[in-house]
Protein backbone atom coordinates (compact mmCIF):
# COMPACT_ATOMS: atom_id res chain seq x y z
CA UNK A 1 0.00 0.00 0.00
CA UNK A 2 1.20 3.26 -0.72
CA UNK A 3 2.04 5.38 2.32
CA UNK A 4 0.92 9.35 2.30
CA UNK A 5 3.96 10.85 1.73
CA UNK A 6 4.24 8.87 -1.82
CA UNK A 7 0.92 9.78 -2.55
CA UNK A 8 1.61 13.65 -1.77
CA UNK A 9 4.92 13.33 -3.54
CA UNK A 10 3.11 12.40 -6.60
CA UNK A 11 0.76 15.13 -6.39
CA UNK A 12 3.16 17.98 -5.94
CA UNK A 13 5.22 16.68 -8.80
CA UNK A 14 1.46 16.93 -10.71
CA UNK A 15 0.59 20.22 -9.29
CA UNK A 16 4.00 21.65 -10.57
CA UNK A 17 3.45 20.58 -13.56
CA UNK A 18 -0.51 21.19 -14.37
CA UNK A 19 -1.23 24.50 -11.94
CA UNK A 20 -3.00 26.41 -14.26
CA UNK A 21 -5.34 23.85 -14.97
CA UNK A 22 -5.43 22.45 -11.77
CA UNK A 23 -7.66 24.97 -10.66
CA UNK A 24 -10.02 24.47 -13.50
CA UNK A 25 -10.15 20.21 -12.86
CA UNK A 26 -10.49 20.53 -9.33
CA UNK A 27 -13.74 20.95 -7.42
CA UNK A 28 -14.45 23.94 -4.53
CA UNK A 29 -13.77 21.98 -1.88
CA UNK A 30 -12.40 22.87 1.29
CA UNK A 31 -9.90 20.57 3.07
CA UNK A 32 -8.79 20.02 6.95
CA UNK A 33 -5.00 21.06 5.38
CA UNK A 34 -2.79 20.89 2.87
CA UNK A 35 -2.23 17.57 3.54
CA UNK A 36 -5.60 16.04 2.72
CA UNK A 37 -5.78 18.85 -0.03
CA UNK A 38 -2.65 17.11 -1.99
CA UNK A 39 -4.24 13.61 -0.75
CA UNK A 40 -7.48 14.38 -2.90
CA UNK A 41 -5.39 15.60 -5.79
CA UNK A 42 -3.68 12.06 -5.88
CA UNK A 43 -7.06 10.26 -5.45
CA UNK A 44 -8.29 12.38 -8.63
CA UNK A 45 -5.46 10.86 -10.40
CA UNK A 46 -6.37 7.20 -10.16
CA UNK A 47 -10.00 7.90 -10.58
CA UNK A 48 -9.69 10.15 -13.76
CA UNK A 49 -10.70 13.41 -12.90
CA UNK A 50 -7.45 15.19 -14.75
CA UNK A 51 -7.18 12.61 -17.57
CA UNK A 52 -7.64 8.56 -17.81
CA UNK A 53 -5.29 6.71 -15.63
CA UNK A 54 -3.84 3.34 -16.87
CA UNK A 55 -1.82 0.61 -14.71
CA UNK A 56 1.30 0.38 -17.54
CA UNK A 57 2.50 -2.87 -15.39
CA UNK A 58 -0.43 -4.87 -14.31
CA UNK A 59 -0.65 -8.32 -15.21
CA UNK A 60 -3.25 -10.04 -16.39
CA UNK A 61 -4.06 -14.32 -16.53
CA UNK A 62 -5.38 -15.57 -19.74
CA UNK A 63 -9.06 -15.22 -18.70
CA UNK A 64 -8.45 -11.07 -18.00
CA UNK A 65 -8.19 -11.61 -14.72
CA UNK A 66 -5.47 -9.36 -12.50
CA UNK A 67 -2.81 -11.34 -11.15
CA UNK A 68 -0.46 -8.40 -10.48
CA UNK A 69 -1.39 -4.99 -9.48
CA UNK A 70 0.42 -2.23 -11.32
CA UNK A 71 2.98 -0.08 -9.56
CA UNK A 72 3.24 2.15 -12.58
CA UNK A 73 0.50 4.52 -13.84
CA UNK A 74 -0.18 6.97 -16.83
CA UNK A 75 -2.70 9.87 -17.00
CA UNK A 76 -3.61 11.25 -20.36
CA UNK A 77 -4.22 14.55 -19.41
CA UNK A 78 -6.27 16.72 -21.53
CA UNK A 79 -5.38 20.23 -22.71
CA UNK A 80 -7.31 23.33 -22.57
CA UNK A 81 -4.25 24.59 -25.55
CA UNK A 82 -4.48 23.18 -28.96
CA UNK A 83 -1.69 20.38 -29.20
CA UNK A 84 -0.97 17.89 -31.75
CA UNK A 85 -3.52 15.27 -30.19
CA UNK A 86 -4.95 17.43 -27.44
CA UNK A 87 -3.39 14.80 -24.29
CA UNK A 88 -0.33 14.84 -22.75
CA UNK A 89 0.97 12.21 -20.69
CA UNK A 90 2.32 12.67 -16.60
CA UNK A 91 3.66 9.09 -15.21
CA UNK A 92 4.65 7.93 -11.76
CA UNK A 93 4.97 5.21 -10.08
CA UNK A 94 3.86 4.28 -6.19
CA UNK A 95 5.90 2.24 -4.13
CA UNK A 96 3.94 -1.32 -2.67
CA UNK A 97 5.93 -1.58 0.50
């Protein structure tokens, strides 16, 4: 399981990147601290609020089913500017232990 400091990690490294659209993606919503602010930005990530999110890694029996969680994740994250095919990609990774 990913601990809280990964997860906010991952979210400041997103925040740098996307901060004038961050504003636009995310909800009015007022958190306990900054903390639990850069805790909901993470969550967003996985459930596709700034772009789909894809396990890169997972693995996958025969039949579909997961056998491996991934541990490596891609958001296509739309643009507001006009870019070649309107996504751009962030990646990161968690850490299982």
């Amino acid at each position: 399981m990913t601990n809280d400091l990964s997860k906010i990690k991952i979210a400041k490294e997103f925040e740098k990147q996307y901060q004038p659209l961050l504003a636009i993606w995310s909800p009015d919503e007022e958190y306990s601290s900054e903390e639990e602010r850069y805790l909901g930005i993470y969550e967003n990530l996985l459930v596709g609020v700034y772009g789909d999110c894809y396990g890169v890694n997972a693995e996958f029996n025969e039949e579909g089913e997961l056998i491996a969680e991934a541990t490596e994740y891609e958001v296509e994250v739309a643009q507001l500017a006009d870019y070649s095919d309107g996504t751009e990609k962030f990646c990161f990774e968690i850490d299982m232990s």
